[in-house]
Protein backbone atom coordinates (compact mmCIF):
# COMPACT_ATOMS: atom_id res chain seq x y z
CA UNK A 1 11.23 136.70 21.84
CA UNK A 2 11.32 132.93 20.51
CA UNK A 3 13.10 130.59 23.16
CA UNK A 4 14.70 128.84 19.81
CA UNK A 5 12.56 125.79 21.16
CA UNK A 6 10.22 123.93 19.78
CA UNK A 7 7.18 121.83 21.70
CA UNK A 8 5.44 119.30 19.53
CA UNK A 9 1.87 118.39 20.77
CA UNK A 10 -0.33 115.48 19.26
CA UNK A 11 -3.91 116.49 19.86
CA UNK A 12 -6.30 113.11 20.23
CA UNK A 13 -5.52 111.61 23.36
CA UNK A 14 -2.78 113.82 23.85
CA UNK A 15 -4.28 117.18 24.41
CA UNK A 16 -7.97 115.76 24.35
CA UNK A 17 -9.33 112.85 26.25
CA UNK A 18 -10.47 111.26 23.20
CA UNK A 19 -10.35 110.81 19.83
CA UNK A 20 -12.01 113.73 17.46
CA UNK A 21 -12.98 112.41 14.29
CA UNK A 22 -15.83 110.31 15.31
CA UNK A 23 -17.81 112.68 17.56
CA UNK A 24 -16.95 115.48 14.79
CA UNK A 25 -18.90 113.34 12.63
CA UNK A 26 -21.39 111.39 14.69
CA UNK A 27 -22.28 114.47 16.65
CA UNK A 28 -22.95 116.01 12.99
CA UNK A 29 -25.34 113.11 11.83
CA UNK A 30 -26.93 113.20 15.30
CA UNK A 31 -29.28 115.99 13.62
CA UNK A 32 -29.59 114.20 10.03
CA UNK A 33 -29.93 110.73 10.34
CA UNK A 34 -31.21 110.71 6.53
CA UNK A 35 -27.16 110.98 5.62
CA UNK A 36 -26.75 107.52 7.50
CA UNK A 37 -27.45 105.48 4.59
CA UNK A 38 -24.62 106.90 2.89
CA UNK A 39 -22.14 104.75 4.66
CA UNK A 40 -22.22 102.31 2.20
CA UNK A 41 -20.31 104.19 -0.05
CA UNK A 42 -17.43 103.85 2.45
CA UNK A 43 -17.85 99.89 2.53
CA UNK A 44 -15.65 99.43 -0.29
CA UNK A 45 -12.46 101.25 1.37
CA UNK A 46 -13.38 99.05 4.35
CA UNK A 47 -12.63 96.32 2.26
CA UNK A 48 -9.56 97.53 1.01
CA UNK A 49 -8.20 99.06 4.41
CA UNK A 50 -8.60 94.95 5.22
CA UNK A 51 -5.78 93.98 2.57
CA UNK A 52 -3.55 97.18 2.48
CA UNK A 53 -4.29 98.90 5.78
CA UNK A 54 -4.39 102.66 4.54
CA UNK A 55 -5.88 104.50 6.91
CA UNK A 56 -5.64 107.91 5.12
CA UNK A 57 -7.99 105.85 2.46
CA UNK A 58 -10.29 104.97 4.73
CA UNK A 59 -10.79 108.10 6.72
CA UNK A 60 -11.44 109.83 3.31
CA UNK A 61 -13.92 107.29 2.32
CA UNK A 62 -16.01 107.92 5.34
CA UNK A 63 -15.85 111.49 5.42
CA UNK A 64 -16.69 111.76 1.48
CA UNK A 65 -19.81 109.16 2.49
CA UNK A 66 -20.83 110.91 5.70
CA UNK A 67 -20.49 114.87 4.64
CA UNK A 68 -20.05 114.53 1.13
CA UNK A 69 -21.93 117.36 -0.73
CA UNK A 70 -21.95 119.24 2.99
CA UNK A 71 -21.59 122.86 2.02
CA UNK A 72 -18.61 125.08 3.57
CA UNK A 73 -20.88 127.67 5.49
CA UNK A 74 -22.83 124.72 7.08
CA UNK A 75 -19.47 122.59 8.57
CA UNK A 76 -17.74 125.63 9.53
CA UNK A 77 -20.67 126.18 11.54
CA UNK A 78 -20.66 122.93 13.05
CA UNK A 79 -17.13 123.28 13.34
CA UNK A 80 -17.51 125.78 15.48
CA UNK A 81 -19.86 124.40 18.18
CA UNK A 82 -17.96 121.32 18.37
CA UNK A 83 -14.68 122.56 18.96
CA UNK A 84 -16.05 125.57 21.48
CA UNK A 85 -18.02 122.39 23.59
CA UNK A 86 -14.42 120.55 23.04
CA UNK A 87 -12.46 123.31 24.31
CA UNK A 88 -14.47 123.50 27.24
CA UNK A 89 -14.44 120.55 28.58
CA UNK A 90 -12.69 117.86 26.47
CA UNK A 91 -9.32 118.36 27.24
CA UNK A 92 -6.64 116.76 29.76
CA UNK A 93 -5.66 119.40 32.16
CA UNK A 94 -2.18 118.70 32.55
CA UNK A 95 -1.75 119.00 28.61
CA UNK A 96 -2.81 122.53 28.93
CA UNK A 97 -0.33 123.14 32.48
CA UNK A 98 2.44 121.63 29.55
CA UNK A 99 0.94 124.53 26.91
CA UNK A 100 1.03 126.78 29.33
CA UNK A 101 4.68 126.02 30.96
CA UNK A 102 5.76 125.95 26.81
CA UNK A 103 4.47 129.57 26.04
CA UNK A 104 5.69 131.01 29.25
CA UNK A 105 9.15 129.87 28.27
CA UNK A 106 8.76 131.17 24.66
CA UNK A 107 9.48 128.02 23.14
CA UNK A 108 7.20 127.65 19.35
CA UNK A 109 4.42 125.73 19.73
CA UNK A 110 3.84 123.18 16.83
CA UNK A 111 0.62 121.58 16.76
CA UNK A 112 0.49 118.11 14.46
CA UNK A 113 -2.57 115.75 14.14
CA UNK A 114 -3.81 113.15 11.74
CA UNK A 115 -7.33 114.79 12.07
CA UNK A 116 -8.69 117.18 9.45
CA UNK A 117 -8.67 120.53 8.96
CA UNK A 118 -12.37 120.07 9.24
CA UNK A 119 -11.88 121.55 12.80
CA UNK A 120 -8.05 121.32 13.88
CA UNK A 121 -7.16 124.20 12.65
CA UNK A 122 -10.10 126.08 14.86
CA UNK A 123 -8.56 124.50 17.73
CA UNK A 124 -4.79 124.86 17.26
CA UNK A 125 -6.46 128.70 16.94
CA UNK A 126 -7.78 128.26 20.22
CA UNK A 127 -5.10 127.24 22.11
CA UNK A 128 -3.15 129.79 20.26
CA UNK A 129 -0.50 127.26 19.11
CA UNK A 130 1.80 129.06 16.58
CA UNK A 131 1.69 126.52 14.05
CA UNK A 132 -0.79 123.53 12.94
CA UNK A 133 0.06 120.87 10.27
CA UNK A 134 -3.10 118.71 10.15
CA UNK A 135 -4.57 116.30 7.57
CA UNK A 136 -6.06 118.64 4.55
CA UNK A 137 -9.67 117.64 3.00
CA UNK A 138 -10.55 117.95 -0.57
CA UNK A 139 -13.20 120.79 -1.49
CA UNK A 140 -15.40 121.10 -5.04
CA UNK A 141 -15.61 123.48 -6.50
CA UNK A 142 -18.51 124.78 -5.65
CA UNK A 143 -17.59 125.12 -2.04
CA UNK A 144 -18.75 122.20 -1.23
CA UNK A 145 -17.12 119.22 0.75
CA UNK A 146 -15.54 116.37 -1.58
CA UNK A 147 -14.25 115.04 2.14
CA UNK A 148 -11.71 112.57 0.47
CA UNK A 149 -7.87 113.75 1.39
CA UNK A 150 -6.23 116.25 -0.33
CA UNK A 151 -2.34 115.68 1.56
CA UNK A 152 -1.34 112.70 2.96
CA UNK A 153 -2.49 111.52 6.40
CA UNK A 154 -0.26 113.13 9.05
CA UNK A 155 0.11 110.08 10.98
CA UNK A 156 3.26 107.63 11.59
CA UNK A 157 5.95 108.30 9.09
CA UNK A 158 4.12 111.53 7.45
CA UNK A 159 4.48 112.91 10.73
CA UNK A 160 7.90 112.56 10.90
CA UNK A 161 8.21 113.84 7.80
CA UNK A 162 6.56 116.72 8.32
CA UNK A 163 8.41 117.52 11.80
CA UNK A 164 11.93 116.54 9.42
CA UNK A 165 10.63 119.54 6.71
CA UNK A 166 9.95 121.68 10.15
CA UNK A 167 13.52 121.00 11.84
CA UNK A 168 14.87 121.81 8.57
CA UNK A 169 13.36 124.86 7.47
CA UNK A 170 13.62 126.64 11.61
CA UNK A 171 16.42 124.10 13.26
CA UNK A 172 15.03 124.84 16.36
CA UNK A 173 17.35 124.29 19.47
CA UNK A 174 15.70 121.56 21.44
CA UNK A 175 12.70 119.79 20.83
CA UNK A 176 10.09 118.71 22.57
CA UNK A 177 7.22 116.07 21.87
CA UNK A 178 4.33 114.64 23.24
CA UNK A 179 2.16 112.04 21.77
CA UNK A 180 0.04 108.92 22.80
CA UNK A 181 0.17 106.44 20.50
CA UNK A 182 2.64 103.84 18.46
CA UNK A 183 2.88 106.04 15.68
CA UNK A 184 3.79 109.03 17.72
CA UNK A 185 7.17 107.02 18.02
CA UNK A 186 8.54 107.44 14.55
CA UNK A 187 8.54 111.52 14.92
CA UNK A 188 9.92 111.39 18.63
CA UNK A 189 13.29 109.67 16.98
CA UNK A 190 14.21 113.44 15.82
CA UNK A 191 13.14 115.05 19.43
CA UNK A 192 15.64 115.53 22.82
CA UNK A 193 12.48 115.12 24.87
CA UNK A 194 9.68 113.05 23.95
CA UNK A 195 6.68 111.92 26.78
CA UNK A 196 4.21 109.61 25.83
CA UNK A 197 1.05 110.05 27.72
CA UNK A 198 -1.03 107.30 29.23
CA UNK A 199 0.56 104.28 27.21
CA UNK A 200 -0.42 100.53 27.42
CA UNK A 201 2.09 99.01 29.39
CA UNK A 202 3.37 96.70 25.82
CA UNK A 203 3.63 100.34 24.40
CA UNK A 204 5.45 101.72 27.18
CA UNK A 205 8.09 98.50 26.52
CA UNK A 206 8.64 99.66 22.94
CA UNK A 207 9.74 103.12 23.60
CA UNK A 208 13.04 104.50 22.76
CA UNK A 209 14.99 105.55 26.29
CA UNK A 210 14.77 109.11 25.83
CA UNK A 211 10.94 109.00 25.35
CA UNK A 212 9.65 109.47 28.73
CA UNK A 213 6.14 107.98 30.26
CA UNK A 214 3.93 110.64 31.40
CA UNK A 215 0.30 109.83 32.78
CA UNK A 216 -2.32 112.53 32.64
CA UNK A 217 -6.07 112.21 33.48
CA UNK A 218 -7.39 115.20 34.90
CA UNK A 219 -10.38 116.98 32.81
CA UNK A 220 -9.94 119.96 32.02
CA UNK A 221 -10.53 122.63 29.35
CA UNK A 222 -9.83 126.24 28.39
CA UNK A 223 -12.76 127.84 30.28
CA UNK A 224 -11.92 126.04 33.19
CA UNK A 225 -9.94 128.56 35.86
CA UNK A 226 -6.12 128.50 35.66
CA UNK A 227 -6.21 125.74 33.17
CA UNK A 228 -6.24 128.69 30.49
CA UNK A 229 -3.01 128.14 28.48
C-alpha cells in the first residue's frame, strides 16, 4: 500500500554522474559522423539562445540538426544500449540506497527531468519509478524524428509547475526532493524535504533552510550488488 508520500528525484547529476543529453547524442554520431555537418542548422538557435536564453529552443534545435529524419525503430534501438550501459554503471550509488530506502517505505516515486523522452522514460522504467514527467520530442508523421520539443522544457519553473499539477491532482502527505542544480530550487519551494546533491559552495549559499546539502560520489549502477533499487 502507498505510504501517501511522495519522493521527487532529478535524474542528471542527481541520480547519474553526469549529464545525459550529450553522450545520448554524441555516443549516437560516434557511428555516423556524416550527420556532423548538420549542426549548422542548430547555429541559428545558438544565436538566439545568446539574446533570449531559451534553453528548451536550443536543445530542440540540436536534436532536430543532429537526429532529425532518425527513424523510430533505429533510436529506440540506440535508446536501448545507452540507457542499459547507463544503468550499469553511470549512476551515483547513494541515489539508488535513497530509491531503494523510498520504495521500501512505500512512498510514490516521481521521476522529473529536463531530458527527453528520447531515453528517460526507458530509464524511469528501469529503476521502476512509478511515474516520469520528462521533456516530450516532436515525431513526423512518418515515424520519424522531427527532434524539436513538443511540451515545454521541464526545467526551472516548468518543473515546478509540473510537481504543482502533481501535488494537486494526488496531495500527497510529505514530499520529498532531490535535485542538483539552481533550477532544482524553484520546485523544492513546494517540498518538506528537499537535498541538493553535490552543490557549488555559492549554490549551497542560495538555498532555502529546509533544503538540505547532501554529497554523493560513489559509482554505482543497477547491476552492481545491493545497489539494486
Amino acid at each position: 500500500m502507498n505510504s501517501g508520500n511522495l519522493a521527487v528525484f532529478d535524474l542528471d547529476g542527481t541520480i547519474t554522474r553526469h549529464d545525459t543529453l550529450a553522450p545520448f547524442l554524441w555516443g549516437y554520431l560516434r557511428r555516423r559522423p556524416w550527420r556532423w555537418p548538420r549542426m549548422v542548422l542548430a547555429l541559428p538557435a545558438a544565436a538566439r539562445y545568446l539574446l533570449d536564453r531559451d534553453r528548451g529552443a536550443l536543445k530542440g534545435a540540436i536534436i532536430h540538426a543532429l537526429l532529425g529524419g532518425v527513424s523510430r525503430h533505429t533510436l529506440e534501438r540506440w535508446a536501448r544500449r545507452f540507457v542499459g550501459d547507463l544503468l550499469r554503471d553511470g549512476l551515483y550509488a547513494e541515489a539508488l540506497t535513497a530509491i531503494a530506502r523510498h520504495r521500501e517505505r512505500a512512498d510514490r516515486l516521481l521521476l522529473m527531468s529536463a531530458s527527453t523522452d528520447l531515453y528517460v522514460l526507458l530509464i524511469g522504467r528501469g529503476l521502476d519509478f512509478d511515474e516520469i514527467i520528462c521533456t516530450e520530442v516532436r515525431w513526423r508523421a512518418d515515424e520519424r524524428l522531427d527532434g524539436r520539443l513538443a511540451t515545454a522544457n521541464c526545467r526551472g519553473e516548468e518543473k515546478r509547475r509540473c510537481l504543482a499539477a502533481v501535488i494537486a491532482r494526488d496531495a500527497p502527505g510529505s514530499i520529498y526532493a532531490y535535485g542538483d542544480s539552481r533550477a532544482d530550487l524553484a520546485h523544492m519551494q513546494l517540498v518538506q524535504h528537499a537535498y541538493l546533491i553535490n552543490p557549488s559552495s555559492r549554490l549551497a549559499a542560495r538555498r532555502a533552510p529546509h533544503v538540505q546539502v547532501l554529497h554523493w560520489h560513489q559509482p554505482g549502477g543497477v547491476g552492481t550488488p545491493g545497489n539494486r533499487p
